[in-house]
Protein backbone atom coordinates (compact mmCIF):
# COMPACT_ATOMS: atom_id res chain seq x y z
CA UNK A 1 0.00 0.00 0.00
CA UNK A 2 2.67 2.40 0.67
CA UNK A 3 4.60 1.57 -2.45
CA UNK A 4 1.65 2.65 -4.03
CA UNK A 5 1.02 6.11 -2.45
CA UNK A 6 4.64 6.88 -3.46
CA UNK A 7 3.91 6.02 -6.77
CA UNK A 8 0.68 8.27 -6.81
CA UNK A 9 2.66 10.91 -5.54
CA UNK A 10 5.34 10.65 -7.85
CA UNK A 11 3.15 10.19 -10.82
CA UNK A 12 1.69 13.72 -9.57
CA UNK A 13 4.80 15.54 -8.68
CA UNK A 14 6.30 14.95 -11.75
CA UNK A 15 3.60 15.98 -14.34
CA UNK A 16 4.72 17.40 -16.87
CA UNK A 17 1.99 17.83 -19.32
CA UNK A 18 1.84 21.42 -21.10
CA UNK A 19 -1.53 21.80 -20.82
CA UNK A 20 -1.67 21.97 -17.18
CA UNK A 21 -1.69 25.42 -16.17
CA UNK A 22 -4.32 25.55 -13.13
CA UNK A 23 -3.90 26.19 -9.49
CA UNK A 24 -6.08 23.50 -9.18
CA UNK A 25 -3.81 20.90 -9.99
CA UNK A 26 -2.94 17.70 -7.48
CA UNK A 27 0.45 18.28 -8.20
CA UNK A 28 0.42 21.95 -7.86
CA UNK A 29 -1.81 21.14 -4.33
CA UNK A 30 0.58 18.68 -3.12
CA UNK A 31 4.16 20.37 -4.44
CA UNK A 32 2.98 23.38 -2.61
CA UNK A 33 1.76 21.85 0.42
CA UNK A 34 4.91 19.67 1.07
CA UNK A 35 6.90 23.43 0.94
CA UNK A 36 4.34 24.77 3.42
CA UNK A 37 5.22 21.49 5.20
CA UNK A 38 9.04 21.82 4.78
CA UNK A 39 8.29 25.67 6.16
CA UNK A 40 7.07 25.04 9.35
CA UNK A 41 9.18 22.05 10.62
CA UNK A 42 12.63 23.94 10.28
CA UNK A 43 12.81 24.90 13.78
CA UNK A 44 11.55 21.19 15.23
CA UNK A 45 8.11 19.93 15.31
CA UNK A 46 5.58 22.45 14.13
CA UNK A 47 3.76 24.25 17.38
CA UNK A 48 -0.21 24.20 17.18
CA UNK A 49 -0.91 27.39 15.32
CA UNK A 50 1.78 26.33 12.91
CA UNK A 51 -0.40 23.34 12.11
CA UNK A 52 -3.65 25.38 12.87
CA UNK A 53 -2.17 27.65 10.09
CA UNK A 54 -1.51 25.05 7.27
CA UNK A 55 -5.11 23.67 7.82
CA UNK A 56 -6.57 27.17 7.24
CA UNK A 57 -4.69 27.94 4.59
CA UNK A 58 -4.52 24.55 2.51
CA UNK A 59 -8.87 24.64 3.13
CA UNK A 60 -8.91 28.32 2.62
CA UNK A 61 -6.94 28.87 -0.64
CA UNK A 62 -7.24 26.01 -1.96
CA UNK A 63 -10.68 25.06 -1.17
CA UNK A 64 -10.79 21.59 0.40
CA UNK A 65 -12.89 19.81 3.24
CA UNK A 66 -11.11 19.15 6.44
CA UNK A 67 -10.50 15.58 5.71
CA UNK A 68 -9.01 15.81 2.13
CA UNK A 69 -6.68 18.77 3.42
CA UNK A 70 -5.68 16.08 6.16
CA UNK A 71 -4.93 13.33 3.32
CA UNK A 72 -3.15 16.28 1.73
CA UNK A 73 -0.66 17.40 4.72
CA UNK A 74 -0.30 13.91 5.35
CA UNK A 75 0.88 13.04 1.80
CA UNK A 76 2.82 16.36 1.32
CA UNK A 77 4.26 15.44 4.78
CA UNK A 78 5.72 11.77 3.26
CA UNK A 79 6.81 13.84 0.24
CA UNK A 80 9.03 16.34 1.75
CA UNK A 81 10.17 13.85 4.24
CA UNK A 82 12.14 11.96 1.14
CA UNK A 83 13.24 15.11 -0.65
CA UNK A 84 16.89 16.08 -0.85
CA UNK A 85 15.76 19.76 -1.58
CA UNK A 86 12.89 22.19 -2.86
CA UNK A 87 13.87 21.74 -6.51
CA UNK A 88 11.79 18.80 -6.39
CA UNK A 89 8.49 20.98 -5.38
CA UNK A 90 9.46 24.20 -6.79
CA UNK A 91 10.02 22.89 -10.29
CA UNK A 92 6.53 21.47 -10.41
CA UNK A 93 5.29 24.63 -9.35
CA UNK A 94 7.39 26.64 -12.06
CA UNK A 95 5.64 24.81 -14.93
CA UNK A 96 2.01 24.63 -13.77
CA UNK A 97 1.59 28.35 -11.95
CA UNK A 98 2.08 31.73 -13.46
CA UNK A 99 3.49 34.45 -11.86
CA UNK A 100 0.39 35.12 -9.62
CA UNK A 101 0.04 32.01 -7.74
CA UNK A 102 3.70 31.90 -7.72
CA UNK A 103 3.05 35.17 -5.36
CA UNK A 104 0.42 33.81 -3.66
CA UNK A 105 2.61 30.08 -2.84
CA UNK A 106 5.47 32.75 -1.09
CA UNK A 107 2.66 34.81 0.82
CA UNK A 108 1.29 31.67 2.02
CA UNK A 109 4.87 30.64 3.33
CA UNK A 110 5.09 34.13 5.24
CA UNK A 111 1.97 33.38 6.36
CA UNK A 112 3.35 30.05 7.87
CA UNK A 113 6.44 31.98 9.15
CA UNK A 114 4.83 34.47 11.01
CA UNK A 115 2.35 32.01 12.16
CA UNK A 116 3.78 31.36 15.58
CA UNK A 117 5.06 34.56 16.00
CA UNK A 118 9.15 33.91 15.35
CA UNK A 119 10.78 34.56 12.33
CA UNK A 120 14.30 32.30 12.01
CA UNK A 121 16.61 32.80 10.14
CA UNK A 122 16.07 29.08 8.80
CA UNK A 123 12.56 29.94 7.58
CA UNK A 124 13.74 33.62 6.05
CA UNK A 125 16.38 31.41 4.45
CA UNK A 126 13.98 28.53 2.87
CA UNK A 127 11.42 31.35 1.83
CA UNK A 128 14.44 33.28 0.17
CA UNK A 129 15.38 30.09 -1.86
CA UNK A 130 11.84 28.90 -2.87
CA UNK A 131 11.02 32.66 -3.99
CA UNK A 132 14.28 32.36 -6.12
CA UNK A 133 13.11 28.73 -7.62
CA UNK A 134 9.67 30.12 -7.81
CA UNK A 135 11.18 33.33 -10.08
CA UNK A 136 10.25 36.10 -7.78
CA UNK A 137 12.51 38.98 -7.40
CA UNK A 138 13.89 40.46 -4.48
CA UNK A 139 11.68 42.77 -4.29
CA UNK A 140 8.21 41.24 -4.48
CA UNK A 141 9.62 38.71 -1.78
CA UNK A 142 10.52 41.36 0.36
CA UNK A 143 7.07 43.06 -0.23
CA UNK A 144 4.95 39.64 0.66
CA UNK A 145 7.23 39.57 3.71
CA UNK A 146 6.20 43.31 4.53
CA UNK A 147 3.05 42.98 3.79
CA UNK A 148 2.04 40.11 6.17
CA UNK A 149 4.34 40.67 8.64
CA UNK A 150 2.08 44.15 9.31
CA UNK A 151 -1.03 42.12 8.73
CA UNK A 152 0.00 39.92 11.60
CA UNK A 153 1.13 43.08 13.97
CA UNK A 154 -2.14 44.66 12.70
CA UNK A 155 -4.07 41.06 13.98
CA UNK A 156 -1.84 41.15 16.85
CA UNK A 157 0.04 44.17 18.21
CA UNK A 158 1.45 42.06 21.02
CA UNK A 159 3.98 40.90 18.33
């Protein structure tokens, strides 16, 4: 059985068909959610709004049930576990997402970030190289980081 869940998830990380250019995609879903993962187990196991977070966001932007963003995490989670680096995710992201949902997949990694209130330099780093693999500048990086960083103290002033 678990030989073939990595084959499913192989099969969908490595798509490659033209044609497939919507957010919507598995591959895009899962690629993206196995960064988000990555994200917010840099600094050791992920704290309760870290995971609180990913839920809202994975059924939030991408518009799933509870219990298929669960089967999502948990897949993106076995993904990321085996993966030597974000190539792997990025790249899939790079040919199914334009440059739009490329800004959204980096805001939602702030997002994660900022979600328990500390900002490593691990995560800054990981962010910094995905954005780069994901072809946003500098700039717009720096902007998303801005930009939800005063959403958050906005939310929040204790922060």
């Amino acid at each position: 059985m678990l030989d073939r869940l990595r084959h499913f998830i192989t099969e969908v990380v490595t798509l490659e068909a033209p044609g497939h250019r919507s957010f919507d995609e598995t591959g895009c879903k899962l690629a993206a959610t196995a960064l988000f993962v990555h994200v917010i187990s840099l600094d050791g196991k992920p704290s309760g709004v870290e995971i609180r977070k990913l839920h809202d966001l994975i059924e939030s932007r991408f518009g799933l049930d509870p219990g298929t963003a669960d089967k999502l995490i948990e897949s993106a989670a076995l993904v990321e576990g085996e993966a030597v680096d974000l190539y792997r995710f990025t790249s899939v992201l790079m040919r199914s997402l334009n440059d739009e949902d490329r800004l959204r997949i980096v805001e939602m990694m702030w997002e994660l970030v900022y979600a328990d209130g500390r900002v490593s330099e691990f995560e800054e780093n990981v962010v910094w190289r995905a954005a780069d693999l994901l072809a946003i500048s500098s700039r717009d990086r720096i902007e998303l980081k801005h930009r939800v960083a005063g959403k958050r103290t906005a939310v929040d002033p204790a922060t």
